[in-house]
Protein backbone atom coordinates (compact mmCIF):
# COMPACT_ATOMS: atom_id res chain seq x y z
CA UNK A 1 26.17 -38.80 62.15
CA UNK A 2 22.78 -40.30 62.53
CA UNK A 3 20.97 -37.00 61.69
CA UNK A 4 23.04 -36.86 58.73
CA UNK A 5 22.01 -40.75 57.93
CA UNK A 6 18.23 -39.00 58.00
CA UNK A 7 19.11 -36.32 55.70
CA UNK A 8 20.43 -38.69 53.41
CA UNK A 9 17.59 -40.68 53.70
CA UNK A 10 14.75 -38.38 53.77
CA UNK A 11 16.81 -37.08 50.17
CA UNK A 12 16.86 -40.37 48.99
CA UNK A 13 13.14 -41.04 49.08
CA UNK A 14 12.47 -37.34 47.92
CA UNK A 15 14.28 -38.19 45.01
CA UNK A 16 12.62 -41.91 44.62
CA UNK A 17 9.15 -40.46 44.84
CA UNK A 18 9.94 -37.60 42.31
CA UNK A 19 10.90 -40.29 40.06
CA UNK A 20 7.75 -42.18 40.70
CA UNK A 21 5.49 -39.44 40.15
CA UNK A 22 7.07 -38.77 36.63
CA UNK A 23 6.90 -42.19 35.57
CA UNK A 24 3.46 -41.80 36.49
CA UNK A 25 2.28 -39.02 34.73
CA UNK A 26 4.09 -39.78 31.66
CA UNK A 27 1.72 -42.42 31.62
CA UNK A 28 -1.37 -40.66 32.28
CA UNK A 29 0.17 -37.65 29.90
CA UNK A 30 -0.42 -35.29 32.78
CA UNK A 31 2.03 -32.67 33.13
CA UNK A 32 4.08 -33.19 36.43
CA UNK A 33 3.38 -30.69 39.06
CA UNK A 34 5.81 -27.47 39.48
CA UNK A 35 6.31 -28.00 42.86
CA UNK A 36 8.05 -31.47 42.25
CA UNK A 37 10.34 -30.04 39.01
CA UNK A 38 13.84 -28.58 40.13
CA UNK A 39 14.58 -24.81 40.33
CA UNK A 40 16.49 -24.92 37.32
CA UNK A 41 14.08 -26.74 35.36
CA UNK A 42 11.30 -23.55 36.45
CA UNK A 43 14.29 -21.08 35.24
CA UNK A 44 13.87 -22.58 32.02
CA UNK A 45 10.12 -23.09 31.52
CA UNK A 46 10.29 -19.04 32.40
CA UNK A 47 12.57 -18.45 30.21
CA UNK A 48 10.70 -19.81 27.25
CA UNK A 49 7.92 -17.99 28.07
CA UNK A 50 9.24 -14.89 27.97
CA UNK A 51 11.16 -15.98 24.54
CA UNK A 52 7.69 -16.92 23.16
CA UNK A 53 6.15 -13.13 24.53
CA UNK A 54 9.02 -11.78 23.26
CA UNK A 55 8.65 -12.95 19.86
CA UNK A 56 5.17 -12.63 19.74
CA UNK A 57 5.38 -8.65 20.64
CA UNK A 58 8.21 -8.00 18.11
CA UNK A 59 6.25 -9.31 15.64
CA UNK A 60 3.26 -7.45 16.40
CA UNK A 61 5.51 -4.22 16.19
CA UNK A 62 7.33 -5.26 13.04
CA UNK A 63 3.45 -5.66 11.70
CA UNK A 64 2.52 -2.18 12.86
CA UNK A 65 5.17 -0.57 11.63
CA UNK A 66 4.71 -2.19 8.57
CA UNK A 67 1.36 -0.99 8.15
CA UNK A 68 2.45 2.36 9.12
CA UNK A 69 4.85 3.03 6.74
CA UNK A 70 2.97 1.48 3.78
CA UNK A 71 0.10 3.93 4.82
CA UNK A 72 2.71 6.79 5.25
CA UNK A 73 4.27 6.24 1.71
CA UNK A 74 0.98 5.86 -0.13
CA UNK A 75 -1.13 8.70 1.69
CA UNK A 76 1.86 11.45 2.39
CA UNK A 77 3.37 12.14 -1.12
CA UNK A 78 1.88 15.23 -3.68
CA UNK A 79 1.86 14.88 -7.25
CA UNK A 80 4.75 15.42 -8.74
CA UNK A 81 3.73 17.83 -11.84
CA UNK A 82 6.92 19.03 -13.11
CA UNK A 83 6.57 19.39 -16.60
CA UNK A 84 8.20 16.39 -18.96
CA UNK A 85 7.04 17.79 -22.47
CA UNK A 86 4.20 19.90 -24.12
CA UNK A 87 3.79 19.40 -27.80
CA UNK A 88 0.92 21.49 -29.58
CA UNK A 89 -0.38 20.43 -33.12
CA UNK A 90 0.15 23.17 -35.80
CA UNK A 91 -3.68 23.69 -36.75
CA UNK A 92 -5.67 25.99 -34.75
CA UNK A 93 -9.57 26.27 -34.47
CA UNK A 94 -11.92 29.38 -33.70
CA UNK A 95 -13.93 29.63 -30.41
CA UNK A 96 -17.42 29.33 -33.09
CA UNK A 97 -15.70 25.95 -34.44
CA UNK A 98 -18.00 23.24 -33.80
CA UNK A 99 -14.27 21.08 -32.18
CA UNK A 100 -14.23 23.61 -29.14
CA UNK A 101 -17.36 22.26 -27.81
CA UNK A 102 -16.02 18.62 -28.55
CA UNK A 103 -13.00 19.16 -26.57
CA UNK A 104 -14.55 21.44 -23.64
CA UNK A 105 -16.66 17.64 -23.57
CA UNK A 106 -13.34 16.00 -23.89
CA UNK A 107 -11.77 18.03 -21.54
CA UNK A 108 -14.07 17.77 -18.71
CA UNK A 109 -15.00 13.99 -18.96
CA UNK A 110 -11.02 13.26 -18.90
CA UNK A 111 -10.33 14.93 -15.82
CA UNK A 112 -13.76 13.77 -14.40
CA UNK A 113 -13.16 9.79 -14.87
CA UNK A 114 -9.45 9.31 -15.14
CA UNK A 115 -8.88 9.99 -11.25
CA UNK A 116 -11.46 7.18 -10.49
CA UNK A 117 -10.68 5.00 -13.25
CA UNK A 118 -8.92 1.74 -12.38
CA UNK A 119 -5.41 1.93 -13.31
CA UNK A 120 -6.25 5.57 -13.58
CA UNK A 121 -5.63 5.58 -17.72
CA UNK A 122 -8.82 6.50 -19.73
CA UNK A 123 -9.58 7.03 -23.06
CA UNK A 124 -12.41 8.92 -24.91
CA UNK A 125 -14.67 10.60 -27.80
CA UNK A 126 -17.04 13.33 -27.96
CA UNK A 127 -20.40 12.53 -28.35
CA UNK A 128 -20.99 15.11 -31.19
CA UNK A 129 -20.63 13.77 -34.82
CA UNK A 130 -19.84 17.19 -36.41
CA UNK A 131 -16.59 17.39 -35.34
CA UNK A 132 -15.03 15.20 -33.39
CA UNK A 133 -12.65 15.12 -30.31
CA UNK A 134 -10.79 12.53 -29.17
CA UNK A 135 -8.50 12.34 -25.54
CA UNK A 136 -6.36 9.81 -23.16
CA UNK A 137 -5.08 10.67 -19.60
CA UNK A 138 -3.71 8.97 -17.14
CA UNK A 139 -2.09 9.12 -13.56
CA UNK A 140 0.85 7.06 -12.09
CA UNK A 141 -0.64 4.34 -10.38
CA UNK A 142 0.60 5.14 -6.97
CA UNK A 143 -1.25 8.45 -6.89
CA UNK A 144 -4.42 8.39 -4.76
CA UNK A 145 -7.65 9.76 -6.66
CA UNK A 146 -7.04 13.78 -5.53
CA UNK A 147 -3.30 13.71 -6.25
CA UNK A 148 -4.23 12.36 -9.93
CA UNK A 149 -6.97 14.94 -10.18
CA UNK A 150 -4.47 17.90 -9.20
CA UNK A 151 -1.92 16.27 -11.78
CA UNK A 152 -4.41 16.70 -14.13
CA UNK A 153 -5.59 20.25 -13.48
CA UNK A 154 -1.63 21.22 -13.85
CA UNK A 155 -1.48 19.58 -17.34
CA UNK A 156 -4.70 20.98 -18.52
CA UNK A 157 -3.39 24.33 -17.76
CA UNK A 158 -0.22 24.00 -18.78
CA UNK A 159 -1.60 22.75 -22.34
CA UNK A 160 -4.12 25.28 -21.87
CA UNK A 161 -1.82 27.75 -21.72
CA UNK A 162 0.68 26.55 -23.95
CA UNK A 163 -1.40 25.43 -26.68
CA UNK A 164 -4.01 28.15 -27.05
CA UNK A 165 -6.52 27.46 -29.77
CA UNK A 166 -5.03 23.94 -31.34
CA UNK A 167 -6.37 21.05 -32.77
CA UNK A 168 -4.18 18.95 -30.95
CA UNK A 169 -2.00 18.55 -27.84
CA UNK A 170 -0.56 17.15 -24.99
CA UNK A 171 1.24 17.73 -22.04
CA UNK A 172 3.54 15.18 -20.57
CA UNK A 173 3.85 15.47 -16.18
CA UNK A 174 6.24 13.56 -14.24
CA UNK A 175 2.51 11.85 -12.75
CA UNK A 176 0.55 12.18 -15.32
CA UNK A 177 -0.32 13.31 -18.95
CA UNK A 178 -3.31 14.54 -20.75
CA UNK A 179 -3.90 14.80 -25.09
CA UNK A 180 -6.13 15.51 -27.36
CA UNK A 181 -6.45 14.96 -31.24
CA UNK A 182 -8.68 15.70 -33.90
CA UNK A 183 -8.33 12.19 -35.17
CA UNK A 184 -8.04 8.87 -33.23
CA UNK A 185 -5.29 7.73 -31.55
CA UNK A 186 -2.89 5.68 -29.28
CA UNK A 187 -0.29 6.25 -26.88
């Protein structure tokens, strides 16, 4: 039983000068030593570290994935250039026609600018005062500068095509649409 009285007693002091250290530091604000917090109380501080790593790598995935797929959905798609409508004005012009040089000008600037354009939607004029062109294009605004330039290429030969020789037209994409007019206009 003595040895026992020891145990008790050697416990009992243990347990006194834990309690004085603590009282200590949380005076001094120094953080009490590991060696003199309980096993269970370690557990714990463990355990909340690997919650904090934990959290802190999910989020770095959930960012990256993020990222990812934003990059994915803007850089992967094509132009959609089904055609939505192509609607050809009733006068016609000859090649020698002073408007065919106009539009080539039209033509060309359009698909030039619009794919660089801000909000990829531009409107213009010829330059040349004896007979005027006028023309608007744009692109969806999701469409990255060569998937609005291919959308346009379509719809300039689909007007091409489809409007041979007219003073007017326009082709309507599911991305994007080109026109041209003799006179000015608005769409």
């Amino acid at each position: 039983m003595p040895a026992q009285d020891n145990t008790e007693k050697t416990s009992s002091q243990l347990n006194k000068f834990k309690w004085m250290v603590e009282i200590s530091n949380e005076k001094s604000n120094k953080k009490v030593s590991p060696h003199f917090t309980q096993p269970h109380e370690r557990r714990e501080e463990k355990k909340k570290k690997k919650r904090k790593m934990g959290s802190l790598i999910r989020m770095i995935i959930t960012l990256l994935i993020g990222v990812l797929g934003f990059n994915t959905m803007v850089v992967n798609g094509a132009p959609n250039t089904n055609v939505t409508s192509v609607l050809c004005n009733s006068g016609v012009y000859t090649a020698s026609d002073p408007f065919a040089t106009s539009l080539a000008y039209v033509i060309a600037e359009l698909e030039t600018i619009t794919p660089s354009r801000m909000g990829r939607d531009y409107y213009n004029i010829s330059p040349f005062p004896n007979a005027f062109a006028y023309g608007h294009a744009a692109c969806g605004a999701t469409l990255t500068v060569a998937d609005c330039d291919t959308c346009l290429a379509a719809a300039r030969k689909i007007m091409a095509d489809t409007c041979v020789s007219r003073i007017g037209a326009r082709a309507v994409l599911y991305d994007c649409t080109i026109r041209y007019e003799q006179y000015p206009f608005s769409d």
